[in-house]
C-alpha atoms as a PDB file:
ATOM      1  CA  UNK A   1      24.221  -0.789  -3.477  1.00  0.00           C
ATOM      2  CA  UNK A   2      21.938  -0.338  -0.772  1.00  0.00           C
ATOM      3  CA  UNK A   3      18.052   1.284  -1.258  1.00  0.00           C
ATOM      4  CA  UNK A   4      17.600   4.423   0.746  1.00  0.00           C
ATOM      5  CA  UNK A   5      13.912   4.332   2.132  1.00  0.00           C
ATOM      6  CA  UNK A   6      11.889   7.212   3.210  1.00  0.00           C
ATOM      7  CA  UNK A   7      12.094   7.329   7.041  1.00  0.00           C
ATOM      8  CA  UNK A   8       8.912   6.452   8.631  1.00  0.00           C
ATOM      9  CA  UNK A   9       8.008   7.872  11.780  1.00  0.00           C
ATOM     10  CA  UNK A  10       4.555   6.404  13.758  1.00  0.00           C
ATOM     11  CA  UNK A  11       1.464   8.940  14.434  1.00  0.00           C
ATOM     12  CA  UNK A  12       1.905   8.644  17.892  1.00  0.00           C
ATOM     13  CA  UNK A  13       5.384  10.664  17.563  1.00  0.00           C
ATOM     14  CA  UNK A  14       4.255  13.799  16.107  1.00  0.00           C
ATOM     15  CA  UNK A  15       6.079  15.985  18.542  1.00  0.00           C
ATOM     16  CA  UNK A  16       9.005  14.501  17.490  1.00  0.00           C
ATOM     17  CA  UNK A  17      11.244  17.606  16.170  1.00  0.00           C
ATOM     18  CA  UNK A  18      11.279  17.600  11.822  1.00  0.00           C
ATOM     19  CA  UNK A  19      15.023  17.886  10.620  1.00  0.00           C
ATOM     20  CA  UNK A  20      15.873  20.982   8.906  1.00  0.00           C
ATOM     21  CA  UNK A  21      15.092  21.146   5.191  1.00  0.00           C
ATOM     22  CA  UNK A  22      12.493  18.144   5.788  1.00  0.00           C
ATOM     23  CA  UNK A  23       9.082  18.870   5.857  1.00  0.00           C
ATOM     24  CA  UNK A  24       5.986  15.928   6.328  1.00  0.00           C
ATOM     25  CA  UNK A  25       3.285  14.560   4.821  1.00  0.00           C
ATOM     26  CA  UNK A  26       0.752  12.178   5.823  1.00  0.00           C
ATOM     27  CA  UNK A  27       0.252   8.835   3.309  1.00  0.00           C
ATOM     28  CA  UNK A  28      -1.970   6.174   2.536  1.00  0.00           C
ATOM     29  CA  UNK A  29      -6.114   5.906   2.052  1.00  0.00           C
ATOM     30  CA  UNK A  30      -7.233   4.814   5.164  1.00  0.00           C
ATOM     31  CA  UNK A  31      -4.722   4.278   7.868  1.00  0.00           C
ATOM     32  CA  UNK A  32      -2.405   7.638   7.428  1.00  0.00           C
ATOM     33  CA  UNK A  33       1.791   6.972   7.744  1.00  0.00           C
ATOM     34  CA  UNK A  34       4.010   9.764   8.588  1.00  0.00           C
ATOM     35  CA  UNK A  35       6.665  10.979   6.270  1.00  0.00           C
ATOM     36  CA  UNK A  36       9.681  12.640   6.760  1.00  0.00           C
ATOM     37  CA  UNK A  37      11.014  13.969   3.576  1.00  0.00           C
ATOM     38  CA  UNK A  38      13.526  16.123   1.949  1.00  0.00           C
ATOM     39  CA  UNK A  39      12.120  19.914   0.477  1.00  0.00           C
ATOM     40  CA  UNK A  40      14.057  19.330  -2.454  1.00  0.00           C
ATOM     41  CA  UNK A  41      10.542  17.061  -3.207  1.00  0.00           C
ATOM     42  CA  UNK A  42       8.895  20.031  -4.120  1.00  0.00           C
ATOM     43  CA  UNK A  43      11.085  20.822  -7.166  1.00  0.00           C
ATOM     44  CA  UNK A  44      10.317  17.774  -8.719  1.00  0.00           C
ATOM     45  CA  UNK A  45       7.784  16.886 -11.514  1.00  0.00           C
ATOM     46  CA  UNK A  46       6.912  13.613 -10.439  1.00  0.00           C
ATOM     47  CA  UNK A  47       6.112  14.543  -7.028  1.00  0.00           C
ATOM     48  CA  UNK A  48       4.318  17.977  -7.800  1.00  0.00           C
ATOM     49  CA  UNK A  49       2.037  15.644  -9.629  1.00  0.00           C
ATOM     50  CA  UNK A  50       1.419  13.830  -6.717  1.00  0.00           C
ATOM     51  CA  UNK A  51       0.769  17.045  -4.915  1.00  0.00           C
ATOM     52  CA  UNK A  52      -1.598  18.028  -7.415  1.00  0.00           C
ATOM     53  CA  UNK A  53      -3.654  15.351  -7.537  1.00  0.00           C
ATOM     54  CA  UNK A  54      -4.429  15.554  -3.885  1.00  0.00           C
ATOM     55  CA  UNK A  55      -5.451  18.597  -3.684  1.00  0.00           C
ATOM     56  CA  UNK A  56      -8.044  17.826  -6.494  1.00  0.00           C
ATOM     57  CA  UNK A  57      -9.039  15.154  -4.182  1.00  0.00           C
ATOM     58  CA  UNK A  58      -8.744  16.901  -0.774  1.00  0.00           C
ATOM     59  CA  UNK A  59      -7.631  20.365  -0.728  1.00  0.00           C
ATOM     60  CA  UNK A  60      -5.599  22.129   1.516  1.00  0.00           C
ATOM     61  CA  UNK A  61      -7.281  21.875   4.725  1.00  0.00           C
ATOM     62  CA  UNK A  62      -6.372  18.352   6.422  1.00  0.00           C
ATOM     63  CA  UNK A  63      -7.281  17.583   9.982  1.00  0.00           C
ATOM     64  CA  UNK A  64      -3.929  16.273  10.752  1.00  0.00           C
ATOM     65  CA  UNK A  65      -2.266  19.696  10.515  1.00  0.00           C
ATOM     66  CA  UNK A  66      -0.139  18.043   7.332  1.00  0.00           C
ATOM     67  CA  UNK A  67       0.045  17.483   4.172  1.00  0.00           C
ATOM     68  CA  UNK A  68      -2.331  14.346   2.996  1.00  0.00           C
ATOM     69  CA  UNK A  69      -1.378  12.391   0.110  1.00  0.00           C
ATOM     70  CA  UNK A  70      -4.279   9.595  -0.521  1.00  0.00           C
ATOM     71  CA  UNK A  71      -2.031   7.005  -2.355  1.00  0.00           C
ATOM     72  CA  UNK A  72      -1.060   3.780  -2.068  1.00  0.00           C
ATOM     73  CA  UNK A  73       2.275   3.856   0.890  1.00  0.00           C
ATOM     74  CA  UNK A  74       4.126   1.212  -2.065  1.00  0.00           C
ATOM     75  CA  UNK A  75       3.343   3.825  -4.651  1.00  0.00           C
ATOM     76  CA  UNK A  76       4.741   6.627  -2.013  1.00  0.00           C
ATOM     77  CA  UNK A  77       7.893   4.418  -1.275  1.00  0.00           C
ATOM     78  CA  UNK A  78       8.781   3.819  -5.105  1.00  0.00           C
ATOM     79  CA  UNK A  79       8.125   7.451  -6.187  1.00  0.00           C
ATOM     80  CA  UNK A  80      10.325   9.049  -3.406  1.00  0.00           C
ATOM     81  CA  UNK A  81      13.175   6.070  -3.947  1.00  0.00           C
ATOM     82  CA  UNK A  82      13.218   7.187  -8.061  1.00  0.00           C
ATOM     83  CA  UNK A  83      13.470  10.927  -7.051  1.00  0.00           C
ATOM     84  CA  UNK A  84      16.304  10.215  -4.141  1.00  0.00           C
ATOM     85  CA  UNK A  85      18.167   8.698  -7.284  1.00  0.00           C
END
């Protein structure tokens, strides 16, 4: 059985087009990674926490005109393999 990861697209592509029902967020706590990642995300528990905690951290308003989530990218990478299960 093969592992699914999160597709990882490099800052210097943001123009590149996000597929439909896909939205992104930028991870990590110093050097941001781009994520491309499913909507259906934002149904989930585990990952509303996740959303929730970075907005106590952060807010809303990020520079990079994305989402920010300040976590570890190996934290990022297990939590959205569990919820793709």
């Amino acid at each position: 059985m093969a592992i699914r990861m999160p597709r990882i697209i490099k800052k210097s592509s943001t123009t590149e087009v996000v597929p439909k029902g896909h939205f992104v967020v930028y991870v990590g706590e110093e050097q941001k990674k781009r994520f491309v990642i499913p909507i259906s995300f934002l149904s989930q528990p585990l990952f509303q926490d996740l959303l929730s905690q970075a907005e106590e951290e952060f807010g809303f308003d990020h520079p990079m005109g994305g989402v920010t989530i300040p976590c570890h990218e190996d934290f990022f990478i297990d939590l959205t393999c569990r919820l793709r299960k």
